[in-house]
PDB file of N, CA and C in Angstrom:
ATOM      1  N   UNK A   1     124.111 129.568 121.165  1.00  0.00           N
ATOM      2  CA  UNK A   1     125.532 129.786 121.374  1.00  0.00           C
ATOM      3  C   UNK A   1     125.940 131.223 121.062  1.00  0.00           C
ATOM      4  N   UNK A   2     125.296 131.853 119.983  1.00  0.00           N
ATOM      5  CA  UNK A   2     125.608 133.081 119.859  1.00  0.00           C
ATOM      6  C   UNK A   2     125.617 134.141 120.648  1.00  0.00           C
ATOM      7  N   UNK A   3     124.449 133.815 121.898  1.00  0.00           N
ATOM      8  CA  UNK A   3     124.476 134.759 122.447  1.00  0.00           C
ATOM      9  C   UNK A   3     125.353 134.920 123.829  1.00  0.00           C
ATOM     10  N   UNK A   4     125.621 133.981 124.168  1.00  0.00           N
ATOM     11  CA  UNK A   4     126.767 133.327 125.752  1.00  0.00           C
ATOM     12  C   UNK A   4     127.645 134.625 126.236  1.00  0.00           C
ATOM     13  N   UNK A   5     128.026 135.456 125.463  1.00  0.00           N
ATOM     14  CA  UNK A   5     129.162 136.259 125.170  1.00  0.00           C
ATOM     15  C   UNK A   5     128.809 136.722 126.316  1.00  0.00           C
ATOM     16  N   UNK A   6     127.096 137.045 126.477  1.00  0.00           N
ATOM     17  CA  UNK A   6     126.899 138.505 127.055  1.00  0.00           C
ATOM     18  C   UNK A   6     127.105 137.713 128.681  1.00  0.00           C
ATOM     19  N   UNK A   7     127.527 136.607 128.876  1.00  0.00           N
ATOM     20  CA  UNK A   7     127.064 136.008 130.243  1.00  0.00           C
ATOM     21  C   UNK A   7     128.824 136.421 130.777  1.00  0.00           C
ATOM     22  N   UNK A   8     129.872 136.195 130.323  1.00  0.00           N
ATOM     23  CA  UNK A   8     131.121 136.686 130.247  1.00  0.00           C
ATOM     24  C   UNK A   8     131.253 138.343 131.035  1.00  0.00           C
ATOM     25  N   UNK A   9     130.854 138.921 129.867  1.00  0.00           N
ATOM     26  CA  UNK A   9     130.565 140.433 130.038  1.00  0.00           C
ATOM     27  C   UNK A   9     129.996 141.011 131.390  1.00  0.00           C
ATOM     28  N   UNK A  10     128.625 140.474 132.046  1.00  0.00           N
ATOM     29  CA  UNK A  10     127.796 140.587 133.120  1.00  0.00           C
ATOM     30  C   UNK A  10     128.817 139.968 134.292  1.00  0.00           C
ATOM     31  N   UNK A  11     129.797 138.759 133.996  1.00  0.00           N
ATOM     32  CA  UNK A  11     130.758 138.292 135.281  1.00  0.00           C
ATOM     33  C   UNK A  11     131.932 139.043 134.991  1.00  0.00           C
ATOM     34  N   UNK A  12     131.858 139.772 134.172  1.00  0.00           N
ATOM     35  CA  UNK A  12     133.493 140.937 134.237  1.00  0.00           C
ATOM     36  C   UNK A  12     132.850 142.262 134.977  1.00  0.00           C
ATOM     37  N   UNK A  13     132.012 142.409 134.540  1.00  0.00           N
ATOM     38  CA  UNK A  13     131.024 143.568 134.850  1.00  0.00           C
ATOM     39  C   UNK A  13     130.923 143.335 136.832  1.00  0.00           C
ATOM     40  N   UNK A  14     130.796 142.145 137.265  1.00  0.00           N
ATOM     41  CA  UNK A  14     130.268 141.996 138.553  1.00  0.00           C
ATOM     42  C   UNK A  14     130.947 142.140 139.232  1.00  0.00           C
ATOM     43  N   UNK A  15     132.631 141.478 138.506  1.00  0.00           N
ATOM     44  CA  UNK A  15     133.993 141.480 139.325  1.00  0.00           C
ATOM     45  C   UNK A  15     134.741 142.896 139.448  1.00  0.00           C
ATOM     46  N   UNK A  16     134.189 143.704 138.442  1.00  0.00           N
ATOM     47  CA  UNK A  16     134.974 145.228 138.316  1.00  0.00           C
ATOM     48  C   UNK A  16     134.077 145.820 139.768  1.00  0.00           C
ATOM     49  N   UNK A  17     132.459 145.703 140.017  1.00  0.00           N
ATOM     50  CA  UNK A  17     131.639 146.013 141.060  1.00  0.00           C
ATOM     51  C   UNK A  17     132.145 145.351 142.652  1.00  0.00           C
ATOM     52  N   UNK A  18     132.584 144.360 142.460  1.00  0.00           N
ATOM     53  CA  UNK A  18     133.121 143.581 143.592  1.00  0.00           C
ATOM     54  C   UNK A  18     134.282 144.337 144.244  1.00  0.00           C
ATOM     55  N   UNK A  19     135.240 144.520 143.084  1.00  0.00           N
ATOM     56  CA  UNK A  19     136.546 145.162 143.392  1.00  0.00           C
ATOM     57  C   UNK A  19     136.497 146.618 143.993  1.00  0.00           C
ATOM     58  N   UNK A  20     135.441 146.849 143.439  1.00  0.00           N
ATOM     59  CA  UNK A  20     135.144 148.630 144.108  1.00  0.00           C
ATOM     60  C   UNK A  20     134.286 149.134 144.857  1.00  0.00           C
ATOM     61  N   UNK A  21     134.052 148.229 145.573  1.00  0.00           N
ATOM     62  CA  UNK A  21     133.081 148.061 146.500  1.00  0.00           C
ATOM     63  C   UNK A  21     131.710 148.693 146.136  1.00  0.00           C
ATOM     64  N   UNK A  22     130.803 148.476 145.256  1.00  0.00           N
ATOM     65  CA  UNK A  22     129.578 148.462 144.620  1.00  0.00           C
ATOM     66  C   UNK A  22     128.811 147.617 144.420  1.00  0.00           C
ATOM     67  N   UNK A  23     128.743 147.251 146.526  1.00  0.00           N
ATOM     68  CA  UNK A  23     127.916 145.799 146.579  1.00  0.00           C
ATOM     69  C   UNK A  23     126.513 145.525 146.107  1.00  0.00           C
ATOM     70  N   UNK A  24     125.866 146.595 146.115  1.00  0.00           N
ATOM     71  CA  UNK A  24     124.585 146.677 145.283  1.00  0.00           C
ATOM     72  C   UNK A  24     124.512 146.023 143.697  1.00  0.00           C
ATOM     73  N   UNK A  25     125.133 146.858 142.837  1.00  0.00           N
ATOM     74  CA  UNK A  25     125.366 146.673 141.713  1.00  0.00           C
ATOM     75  C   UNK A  25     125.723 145.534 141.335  1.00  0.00           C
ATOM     76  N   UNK A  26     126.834 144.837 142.463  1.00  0.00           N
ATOM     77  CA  UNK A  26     127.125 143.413 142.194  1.00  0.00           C
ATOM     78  C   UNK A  26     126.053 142.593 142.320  1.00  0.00           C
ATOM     79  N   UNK A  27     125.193 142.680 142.669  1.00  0.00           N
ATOM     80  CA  UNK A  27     124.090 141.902 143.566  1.00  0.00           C
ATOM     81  C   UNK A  27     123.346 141.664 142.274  1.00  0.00           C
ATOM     82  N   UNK A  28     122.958 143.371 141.929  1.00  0.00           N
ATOM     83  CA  UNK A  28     122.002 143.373 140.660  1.00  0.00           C
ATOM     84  C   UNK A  28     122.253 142.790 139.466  1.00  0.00           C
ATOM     85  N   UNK A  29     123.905 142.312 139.266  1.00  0.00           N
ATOM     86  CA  UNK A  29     124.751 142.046 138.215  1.00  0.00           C
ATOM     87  C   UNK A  29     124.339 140.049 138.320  1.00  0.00           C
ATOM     88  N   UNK A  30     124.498 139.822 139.138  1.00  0.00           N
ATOM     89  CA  UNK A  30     124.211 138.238 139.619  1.00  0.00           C
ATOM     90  C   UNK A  30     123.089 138.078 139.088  1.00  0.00           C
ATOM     91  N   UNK A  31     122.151 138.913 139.523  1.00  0.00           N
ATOM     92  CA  UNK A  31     120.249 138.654 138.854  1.00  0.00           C
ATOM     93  C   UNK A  31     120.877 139.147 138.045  1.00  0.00           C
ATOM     94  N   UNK A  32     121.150 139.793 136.865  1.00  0.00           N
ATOM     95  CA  UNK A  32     120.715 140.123 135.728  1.00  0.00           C
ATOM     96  C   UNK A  32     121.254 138.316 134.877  1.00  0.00           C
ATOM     97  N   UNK A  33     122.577 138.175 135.505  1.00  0.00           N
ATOM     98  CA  UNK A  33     123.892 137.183 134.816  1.00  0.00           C
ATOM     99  C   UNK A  33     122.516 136.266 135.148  1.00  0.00           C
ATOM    100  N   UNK A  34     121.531 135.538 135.625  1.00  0.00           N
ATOM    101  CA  UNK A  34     120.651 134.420 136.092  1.00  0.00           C
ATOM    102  C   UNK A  34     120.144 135.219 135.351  1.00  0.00           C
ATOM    103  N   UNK A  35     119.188 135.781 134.725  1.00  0.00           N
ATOM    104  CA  UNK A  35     117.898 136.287 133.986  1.00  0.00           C
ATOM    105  C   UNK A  35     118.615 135.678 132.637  1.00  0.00           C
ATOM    106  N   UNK A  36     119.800 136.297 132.291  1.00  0.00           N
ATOM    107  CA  UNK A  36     120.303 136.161 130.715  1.00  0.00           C
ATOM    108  C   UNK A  36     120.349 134.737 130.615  1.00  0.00           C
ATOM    109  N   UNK A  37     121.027 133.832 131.731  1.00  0.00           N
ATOM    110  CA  UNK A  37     121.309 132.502 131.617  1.00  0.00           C
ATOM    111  C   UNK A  37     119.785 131.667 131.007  1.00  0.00           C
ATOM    112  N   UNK A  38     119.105 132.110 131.518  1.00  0.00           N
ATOM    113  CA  UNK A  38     117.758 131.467 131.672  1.00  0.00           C
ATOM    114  C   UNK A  38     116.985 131.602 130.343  1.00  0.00           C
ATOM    115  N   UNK A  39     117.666 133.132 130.148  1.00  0.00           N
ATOM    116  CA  UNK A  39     116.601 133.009 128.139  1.00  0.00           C
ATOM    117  C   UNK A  39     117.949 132.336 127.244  1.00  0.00           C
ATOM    118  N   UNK A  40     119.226 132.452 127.771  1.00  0.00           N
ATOM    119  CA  UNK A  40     119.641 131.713 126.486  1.00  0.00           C
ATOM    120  C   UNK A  40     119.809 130.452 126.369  1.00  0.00           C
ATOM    121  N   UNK A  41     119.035 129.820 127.564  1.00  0.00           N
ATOM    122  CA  UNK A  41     118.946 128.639 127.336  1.00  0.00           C
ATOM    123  C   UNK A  41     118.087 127.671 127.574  1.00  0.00           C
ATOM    124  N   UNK A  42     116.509 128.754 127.108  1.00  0.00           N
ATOM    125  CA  UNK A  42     115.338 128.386 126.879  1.00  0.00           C
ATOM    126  C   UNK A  42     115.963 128.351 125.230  1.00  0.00           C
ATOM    127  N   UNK A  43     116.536 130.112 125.240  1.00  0.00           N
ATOM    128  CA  UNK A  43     116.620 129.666 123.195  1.00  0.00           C
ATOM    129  C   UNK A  43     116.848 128.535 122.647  1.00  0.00           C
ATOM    130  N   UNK A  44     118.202 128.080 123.403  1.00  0.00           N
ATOM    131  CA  UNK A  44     119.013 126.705 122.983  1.00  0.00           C
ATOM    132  C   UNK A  44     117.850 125.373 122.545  1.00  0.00           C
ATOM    133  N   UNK A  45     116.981 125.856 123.989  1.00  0.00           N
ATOM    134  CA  UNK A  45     116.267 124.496 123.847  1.00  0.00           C
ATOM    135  C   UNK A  45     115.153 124.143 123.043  1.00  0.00           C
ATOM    136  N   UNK A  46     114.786 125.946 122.496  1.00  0.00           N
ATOM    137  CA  UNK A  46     113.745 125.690 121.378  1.00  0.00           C
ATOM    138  C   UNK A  46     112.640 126.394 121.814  1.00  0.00           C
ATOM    139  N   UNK A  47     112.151 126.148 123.932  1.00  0.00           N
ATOM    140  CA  UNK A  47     110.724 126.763 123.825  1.00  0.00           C
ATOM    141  C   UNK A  47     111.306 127.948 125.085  1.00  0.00           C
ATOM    142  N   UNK A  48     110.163 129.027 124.528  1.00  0.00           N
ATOM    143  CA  UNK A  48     109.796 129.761 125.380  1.00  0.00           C
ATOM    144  C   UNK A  48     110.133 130.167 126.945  1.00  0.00           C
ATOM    145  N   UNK A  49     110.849 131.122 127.638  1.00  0.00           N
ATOM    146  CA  UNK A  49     110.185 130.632 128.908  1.00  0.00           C
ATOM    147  C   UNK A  49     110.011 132.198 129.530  1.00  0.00           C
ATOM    148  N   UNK A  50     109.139 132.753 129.995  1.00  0.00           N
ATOM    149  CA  UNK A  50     108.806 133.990 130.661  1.00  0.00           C
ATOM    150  C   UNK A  50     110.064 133.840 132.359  1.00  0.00           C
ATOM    151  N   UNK A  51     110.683 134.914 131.591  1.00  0.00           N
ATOM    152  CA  UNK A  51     111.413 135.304 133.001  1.00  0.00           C
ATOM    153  C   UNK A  51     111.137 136.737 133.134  1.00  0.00           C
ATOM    154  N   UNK A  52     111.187 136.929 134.243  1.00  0.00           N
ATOM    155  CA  UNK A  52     110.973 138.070 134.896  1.00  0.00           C
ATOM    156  C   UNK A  52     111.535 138.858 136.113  1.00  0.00           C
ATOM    157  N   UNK A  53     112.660 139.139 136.655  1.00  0.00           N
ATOM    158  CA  UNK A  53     113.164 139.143 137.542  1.00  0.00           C
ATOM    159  C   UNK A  53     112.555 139.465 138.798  1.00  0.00           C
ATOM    160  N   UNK A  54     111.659 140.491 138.247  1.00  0.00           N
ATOM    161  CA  UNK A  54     111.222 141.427 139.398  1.00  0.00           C
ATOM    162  C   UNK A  54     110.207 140.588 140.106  1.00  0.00           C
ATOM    163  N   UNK A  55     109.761 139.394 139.598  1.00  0.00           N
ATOM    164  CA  UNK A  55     108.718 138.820 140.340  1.00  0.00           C
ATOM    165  C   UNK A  55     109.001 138.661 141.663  1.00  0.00           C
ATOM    166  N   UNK A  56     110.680 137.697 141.184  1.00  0.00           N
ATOM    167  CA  UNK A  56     111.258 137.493 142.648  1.00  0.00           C
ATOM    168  C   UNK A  56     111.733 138.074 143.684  1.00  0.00           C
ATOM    169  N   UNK A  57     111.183 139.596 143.541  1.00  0.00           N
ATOM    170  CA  UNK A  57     112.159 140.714 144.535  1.00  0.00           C
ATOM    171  C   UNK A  57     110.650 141.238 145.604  1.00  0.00           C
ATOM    172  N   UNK A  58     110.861 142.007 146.012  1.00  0.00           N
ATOM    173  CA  UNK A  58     109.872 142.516 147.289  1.00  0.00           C
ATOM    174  C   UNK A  58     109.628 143.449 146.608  1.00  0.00           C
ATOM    175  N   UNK A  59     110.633 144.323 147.214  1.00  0.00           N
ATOM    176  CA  UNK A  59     110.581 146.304 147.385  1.00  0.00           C
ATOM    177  C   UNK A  59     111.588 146.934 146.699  1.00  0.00           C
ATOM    178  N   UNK A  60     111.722 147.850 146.399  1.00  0.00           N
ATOM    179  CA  UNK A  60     112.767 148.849 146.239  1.00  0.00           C
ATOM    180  C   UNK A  60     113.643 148.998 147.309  1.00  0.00           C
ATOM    181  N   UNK A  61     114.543 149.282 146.948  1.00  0.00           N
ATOM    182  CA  UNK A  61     116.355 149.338 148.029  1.00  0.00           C
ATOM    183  C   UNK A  61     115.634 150.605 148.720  1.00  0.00           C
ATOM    184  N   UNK A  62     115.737 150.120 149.964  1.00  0.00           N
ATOM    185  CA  UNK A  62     115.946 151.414 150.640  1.00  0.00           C
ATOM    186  C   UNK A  62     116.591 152.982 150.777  1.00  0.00           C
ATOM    187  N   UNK A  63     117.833 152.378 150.597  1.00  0.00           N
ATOM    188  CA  UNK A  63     118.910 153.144 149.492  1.00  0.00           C
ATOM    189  C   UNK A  63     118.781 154.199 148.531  1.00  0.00           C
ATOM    190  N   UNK A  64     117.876 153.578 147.644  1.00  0.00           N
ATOM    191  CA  UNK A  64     117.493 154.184 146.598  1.00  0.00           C
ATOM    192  C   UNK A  64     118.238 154.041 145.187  1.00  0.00           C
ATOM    193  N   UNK A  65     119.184 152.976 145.202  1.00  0.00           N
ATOM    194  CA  UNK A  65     119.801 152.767 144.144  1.00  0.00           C
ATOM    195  C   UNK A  65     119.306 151.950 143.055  1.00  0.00           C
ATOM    196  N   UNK A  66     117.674 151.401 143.758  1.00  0.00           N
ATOM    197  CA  UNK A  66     117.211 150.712 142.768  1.00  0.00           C
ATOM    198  C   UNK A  66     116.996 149.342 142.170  1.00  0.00           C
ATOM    199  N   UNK A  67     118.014 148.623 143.266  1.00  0.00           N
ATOM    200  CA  UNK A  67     117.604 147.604 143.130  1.00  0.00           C
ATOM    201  C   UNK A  67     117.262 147.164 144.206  1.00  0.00           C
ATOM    202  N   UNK A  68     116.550 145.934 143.798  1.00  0.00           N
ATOM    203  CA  UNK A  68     115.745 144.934 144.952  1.00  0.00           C
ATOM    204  C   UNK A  68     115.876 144.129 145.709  1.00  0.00           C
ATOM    205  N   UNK A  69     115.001 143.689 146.621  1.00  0.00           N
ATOM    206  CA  UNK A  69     115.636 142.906 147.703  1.00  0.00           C
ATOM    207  C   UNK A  69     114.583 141.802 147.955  1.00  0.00           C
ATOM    208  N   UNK A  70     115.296 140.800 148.112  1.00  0.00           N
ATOM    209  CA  UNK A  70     113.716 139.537 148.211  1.00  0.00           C
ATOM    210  C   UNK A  70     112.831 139.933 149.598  1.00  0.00           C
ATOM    211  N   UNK A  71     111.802 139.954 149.882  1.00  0.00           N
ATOM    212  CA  UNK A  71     110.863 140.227 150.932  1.00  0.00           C
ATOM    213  C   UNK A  71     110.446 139.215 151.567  1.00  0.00           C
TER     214      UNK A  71
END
């Protein structure tokens, strides 16, 4: 429970990206908000669980901004 806060923060964070058109960032903000969800509630449950985001992505943005895109 202690840590939930930060899941708040990452959907204020996504909606300020949404609003200003920083569709990338929003994108990256969604995976990050699913990565955090996922360890704090392996913590909750006691075991372990290896997340990794990048498994699930391809390539690098074309772009160059860095984030990824599923392949």
């Amino acid at each position: 429970m202690q840590n939930e806060w930060i899941i708040d923060v990452l959907v204020d964070l996504r909606g300020y990206a949404q609003k200003h058109g920083l569709d990338a960032l929003s994108a990256q903000l969604d995976t990050t908000r699913q990565v955090a969800a996922a360890e704090i509630a392996s913590q909750m449950d006691g075991a372990p669980v290896q997340v990794d985001a990048d498994d699930a992505w391809g390539g690098n943005d074309p772009r160059g901004f860095g984030a990824r895109y599923r392949s």
